[in-house]
Protein backbone atom coordinates (compact mmCIF):
# COMPACT_ATOMS: atom_id res chain seq x y z
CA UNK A 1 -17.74 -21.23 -23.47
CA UNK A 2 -17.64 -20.11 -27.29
CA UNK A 3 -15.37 -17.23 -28.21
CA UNK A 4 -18.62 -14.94 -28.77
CA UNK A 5 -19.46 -15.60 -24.86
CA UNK A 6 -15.98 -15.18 -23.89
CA UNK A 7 -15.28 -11.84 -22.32
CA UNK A 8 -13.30 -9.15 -23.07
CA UNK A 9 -10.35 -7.94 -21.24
CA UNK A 10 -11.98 -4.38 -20.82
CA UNK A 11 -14.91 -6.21 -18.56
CA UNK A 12 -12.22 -8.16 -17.13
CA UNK A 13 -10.48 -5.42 -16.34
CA UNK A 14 -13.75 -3.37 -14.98
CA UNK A 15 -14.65 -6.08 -12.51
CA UNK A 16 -10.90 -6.23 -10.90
CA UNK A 17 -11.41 -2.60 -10.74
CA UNK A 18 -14.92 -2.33 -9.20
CA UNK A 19 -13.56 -5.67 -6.37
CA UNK A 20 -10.59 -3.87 -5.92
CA UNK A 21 -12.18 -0.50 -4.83
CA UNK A 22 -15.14 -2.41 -2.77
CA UNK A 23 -12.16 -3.83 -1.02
CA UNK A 24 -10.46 -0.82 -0.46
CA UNK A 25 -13.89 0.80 0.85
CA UNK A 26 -14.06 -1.92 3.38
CA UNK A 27 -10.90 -1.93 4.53
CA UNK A 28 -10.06 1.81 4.68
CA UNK A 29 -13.74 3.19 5.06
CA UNK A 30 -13.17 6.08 2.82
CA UNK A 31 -12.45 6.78 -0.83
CA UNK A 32 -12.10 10.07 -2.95
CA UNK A 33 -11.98 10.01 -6.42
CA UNK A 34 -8.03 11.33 -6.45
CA UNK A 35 -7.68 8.03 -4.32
CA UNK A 36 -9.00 5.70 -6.55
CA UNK A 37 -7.60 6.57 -10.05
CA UNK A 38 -4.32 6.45 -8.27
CA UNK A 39 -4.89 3.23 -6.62
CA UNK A 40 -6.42 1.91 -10.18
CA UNK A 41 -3.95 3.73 -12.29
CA UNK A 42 -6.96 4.91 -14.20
CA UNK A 43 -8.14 8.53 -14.96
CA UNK A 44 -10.15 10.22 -12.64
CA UNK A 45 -13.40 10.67 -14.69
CA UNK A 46 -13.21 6.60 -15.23
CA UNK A 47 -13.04 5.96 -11.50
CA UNK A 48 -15.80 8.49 -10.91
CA UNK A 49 -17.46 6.36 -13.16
CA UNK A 50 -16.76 2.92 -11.35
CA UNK A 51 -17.46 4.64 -7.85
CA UNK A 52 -20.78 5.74 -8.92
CA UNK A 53 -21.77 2.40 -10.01
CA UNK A 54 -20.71 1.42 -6.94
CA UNK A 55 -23.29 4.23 -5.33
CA UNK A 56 -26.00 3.53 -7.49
CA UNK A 57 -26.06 0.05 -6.18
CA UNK A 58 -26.01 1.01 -2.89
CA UNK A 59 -22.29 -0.70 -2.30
CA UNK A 60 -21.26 3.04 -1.50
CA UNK A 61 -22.64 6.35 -0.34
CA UNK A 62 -20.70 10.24 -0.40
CA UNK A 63 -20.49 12.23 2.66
CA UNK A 64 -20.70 15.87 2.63
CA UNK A 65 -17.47 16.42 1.29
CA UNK A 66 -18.49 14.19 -1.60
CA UNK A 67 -15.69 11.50 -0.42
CA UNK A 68 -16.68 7.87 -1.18
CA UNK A 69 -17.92 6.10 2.00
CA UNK A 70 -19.37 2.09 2.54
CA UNK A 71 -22.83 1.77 1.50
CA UNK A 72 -25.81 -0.37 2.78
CA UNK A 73 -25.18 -2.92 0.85
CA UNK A 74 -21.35 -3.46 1.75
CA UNK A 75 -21.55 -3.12 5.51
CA UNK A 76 -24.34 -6.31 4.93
CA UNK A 77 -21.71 -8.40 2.85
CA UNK A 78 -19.99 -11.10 5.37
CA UNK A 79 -16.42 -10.09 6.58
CA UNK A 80 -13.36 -11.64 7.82
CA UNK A 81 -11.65 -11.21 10.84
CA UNK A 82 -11.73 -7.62 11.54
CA UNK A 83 -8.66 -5.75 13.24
CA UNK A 84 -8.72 -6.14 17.07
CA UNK A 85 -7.67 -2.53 17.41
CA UNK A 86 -6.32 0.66 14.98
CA UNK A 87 -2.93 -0.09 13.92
CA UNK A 88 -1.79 3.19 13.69
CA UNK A 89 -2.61 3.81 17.29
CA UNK A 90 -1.41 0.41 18.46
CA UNK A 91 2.13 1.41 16.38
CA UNK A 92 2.85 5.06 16.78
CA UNK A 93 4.47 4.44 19.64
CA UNK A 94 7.21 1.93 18.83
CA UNK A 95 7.63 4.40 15.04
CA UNK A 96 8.60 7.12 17.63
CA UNK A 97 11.03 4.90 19.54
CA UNK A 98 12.53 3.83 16.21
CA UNK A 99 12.60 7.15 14.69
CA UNK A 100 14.24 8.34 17.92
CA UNK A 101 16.96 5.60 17.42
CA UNK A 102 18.10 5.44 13.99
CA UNK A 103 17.36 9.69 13.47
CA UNK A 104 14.96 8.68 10.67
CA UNK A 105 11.44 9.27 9.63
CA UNK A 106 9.32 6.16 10.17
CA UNK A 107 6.03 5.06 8.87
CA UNK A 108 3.56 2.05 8.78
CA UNK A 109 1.81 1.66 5.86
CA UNK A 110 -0.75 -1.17 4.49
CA UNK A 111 -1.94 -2.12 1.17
CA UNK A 112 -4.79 -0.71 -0.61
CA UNK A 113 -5.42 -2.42 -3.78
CA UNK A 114 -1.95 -1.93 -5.89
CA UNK A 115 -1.52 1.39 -3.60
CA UNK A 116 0.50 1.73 -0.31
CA UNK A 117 -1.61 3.48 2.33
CA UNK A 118 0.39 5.53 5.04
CA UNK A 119 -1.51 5.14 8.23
CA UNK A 120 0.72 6.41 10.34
CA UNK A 121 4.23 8.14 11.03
CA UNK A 122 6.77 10.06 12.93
CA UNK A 123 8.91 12.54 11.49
CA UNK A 124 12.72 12.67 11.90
CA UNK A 125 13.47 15.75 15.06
CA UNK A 126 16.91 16.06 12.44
CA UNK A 127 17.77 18.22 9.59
CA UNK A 128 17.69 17.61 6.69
CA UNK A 129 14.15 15.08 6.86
CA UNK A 130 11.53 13.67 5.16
CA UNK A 131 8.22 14.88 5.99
CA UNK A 132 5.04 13.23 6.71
CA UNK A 133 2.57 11.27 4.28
CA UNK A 134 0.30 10.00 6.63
CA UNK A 135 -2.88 9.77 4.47
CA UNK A 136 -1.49 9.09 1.11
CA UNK A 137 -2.01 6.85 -1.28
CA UNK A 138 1.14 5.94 -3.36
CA UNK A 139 2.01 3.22 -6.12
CA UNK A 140 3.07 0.26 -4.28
CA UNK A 141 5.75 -1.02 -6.36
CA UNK A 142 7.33 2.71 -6.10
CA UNK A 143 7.62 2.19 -2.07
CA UNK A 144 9.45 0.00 -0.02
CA UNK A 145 6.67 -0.72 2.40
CA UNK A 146 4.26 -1.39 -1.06
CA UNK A 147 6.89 -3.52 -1.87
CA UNK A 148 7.10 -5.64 0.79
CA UNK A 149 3.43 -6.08 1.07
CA UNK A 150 3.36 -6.96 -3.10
CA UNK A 151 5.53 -10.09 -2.49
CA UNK A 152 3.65 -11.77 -0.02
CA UNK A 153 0.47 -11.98 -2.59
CA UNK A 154 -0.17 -15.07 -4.24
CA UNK A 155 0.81 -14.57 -8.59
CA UNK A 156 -2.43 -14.64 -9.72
CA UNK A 157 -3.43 -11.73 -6.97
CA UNK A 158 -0.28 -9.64 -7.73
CA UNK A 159 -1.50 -9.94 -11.95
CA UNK A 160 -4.54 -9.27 -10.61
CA UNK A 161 -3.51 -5.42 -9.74
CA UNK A 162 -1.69 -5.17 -12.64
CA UNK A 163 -4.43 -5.94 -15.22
CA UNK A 164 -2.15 -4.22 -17.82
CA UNK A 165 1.12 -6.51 -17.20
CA UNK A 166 3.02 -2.98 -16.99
CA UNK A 167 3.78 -0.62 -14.34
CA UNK A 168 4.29 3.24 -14.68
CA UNK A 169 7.44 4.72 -12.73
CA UNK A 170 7.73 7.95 -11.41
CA UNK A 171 9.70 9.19 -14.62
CA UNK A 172 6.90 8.25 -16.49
CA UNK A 173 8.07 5.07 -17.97
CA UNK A 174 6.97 1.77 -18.31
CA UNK A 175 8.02 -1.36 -16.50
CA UNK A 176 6.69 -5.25 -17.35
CA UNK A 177 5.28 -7.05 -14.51
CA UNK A 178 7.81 -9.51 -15.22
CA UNK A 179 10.62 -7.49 -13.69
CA UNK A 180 8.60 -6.56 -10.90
CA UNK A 181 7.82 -10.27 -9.98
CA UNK A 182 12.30 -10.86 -10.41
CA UNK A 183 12.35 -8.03 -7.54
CA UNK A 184 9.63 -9.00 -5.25
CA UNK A 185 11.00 -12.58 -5.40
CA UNK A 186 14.48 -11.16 -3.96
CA UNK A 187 12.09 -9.19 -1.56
CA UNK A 188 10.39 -11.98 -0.10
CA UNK A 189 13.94 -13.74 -0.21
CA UNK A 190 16.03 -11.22 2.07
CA UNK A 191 12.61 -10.25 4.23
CA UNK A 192 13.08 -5.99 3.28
CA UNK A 193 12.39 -3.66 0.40
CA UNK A 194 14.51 -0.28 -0.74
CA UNK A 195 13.25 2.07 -2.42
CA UNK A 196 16.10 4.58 -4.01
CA UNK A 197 14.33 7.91 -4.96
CA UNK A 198 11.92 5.80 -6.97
CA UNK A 199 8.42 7.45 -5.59
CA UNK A 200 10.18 10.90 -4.66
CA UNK A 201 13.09 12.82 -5.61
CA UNK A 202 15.95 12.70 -3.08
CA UNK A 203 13.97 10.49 -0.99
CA UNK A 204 15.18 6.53 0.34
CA UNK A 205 13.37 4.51 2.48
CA UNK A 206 13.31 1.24 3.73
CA UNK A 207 10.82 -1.19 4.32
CA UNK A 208 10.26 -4.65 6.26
CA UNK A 209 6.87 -6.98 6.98
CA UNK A 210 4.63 -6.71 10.19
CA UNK A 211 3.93 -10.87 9.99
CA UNK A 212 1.43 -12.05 12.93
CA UNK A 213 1.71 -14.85 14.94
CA UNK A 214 -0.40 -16.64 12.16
CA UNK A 215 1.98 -15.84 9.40
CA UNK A 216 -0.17 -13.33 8.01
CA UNK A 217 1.70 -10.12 6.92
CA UNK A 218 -0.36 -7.30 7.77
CA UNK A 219 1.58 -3.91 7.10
CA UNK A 220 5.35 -2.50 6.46
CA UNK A 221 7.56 -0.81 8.80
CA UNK A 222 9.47 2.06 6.91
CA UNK A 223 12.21 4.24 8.05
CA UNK A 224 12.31 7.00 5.32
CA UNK A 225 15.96 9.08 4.67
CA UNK A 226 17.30 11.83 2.65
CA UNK A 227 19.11 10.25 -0.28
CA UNK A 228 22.07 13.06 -0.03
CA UNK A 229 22.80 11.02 3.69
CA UNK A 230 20.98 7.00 2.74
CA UNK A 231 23.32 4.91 0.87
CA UNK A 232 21.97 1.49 0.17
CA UNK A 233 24.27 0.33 2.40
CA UNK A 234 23.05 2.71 5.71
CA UNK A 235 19.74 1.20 4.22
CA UNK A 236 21.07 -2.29 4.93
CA UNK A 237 22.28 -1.53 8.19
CA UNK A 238 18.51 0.29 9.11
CA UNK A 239 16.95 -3.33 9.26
CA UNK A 240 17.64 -4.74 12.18
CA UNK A 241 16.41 -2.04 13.90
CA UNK A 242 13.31 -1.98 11.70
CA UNK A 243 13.00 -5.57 12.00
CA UNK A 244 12.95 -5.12 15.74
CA UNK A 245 10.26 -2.55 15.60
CA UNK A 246 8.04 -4.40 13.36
CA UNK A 247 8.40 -7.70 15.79
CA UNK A 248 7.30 -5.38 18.68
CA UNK A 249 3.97 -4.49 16.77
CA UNK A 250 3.05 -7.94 15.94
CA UNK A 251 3.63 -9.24 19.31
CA UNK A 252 1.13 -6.63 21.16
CA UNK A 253 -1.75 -7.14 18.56
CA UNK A 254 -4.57 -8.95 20.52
């Protein structure tokens, strides 16, 4: 291939963008715009664009409310192994029991592209708590869960979601995807993630692997604190318990 036929790093780019948001639509069956600049770190009128190239090909239709849905096109595309049954249904139950225990919100949360998708949750009955985010869409490397789920991908599919080497914190700053590979290799080394007000202000959480019986991490356990009453050391102490809960999960999925 001669330099002329190489291409660029903007189409590169655009076609980790457009698979990344096809596999979002497949695995999460709904998209709005908000959703995928965040999960794309782009700006919302460029992933308006992507989505409606996506719709003009018939890889995605809008319902009603104009929210991004699977088109023809994708539902005809071959699939892996679906999920036996809804996660967040399967899980709420053992979240409760854990959030009971430890006095702590709890959450379960999966990966959507480089975003960290809240499917579920039970909020703390104790004062001061953190609230719900079932629904939302966060940066992943801002989240313990996302965390967790970022260092069991293979290199090339974590530089994959980071197209631009660089990360944006919640200050606004930049971060190489060098020092985020140094973390999620200590990640992957102790088996749990903190995150210390790094996606929310006077927020800590927590967050540990759902691994099937196939070795195939499929979502994060998180128990979420107040900072003012979470020292990284409580944190620490949170696991085993998390651990536990995350264990129970895998075990009933069919």
């Amino acid at each position: 291939m001669t330099a002329a036929t190489m291409p660029s790093h903007e189409s590169v780019s655009s076609a980790e963008n457009v698979l990344t948001l096809l596999i979002a639509l497949r695995e999460h069956g709904r998209l709005r715009v908000a959703d995928a600049a965040e999960l794309l770190s782009v700006t919302p009128p460029t992933a308006h664009r992507l989505l409606s190239t996506l719709k003009r090909h018939e890889f995605a239709e809008q319902d009603r409310k104009r929210v991004y849905l699977p088109g023809r096109r994708l539902a005809q595309l071959p699939s892996g192994t679906e999920p036996p049954q809804d996660l967040g249904v399967l899980a709420h139950p053992y979240l409760a029991a854990l959030s009971h225990k430890v006095g702590n919100t709890t959450f379960l949360v999966t990966l959507q592209g480089n975003g960290c998708r809240f499917i579920d949750g039970v909020e703390s009955t104790r004062a001061p708590r953190v609230g719900s985010r079932v629904g939302l869409l966060l940066p992943a490397h801002t989240t313990s869960g996302g965390k967790v789920l970022l260092a069991q991908l293979p290199d090339a599919e974590l530089v994959a979601l980071y197209p631009n080497r660089h990360i944006r914190l919640r200050d606004g700053s930049m971060r190489d995807l060098v020092t985020l590979r140094r973390e999620l290799g200590v990640v992957r080394r102790k088996g749990y993630a903190l995150s210390l007000e790094e996606n929310e202000q006077c927020v800590n959480a927590v967050g540990v692997p759902v691994t099937t019986r196939s070795g195939r991490v499929i979502a994060a356990v998180v128990a979420a604190c107040p900072s003012a009453s979470s020292s990284r050391r409580h944190l620490v102490d949170l696991v085993p318990d998390a651990r536990a809960t995350a264990n129970a999960i895998a075990e009933n999925l069919t």
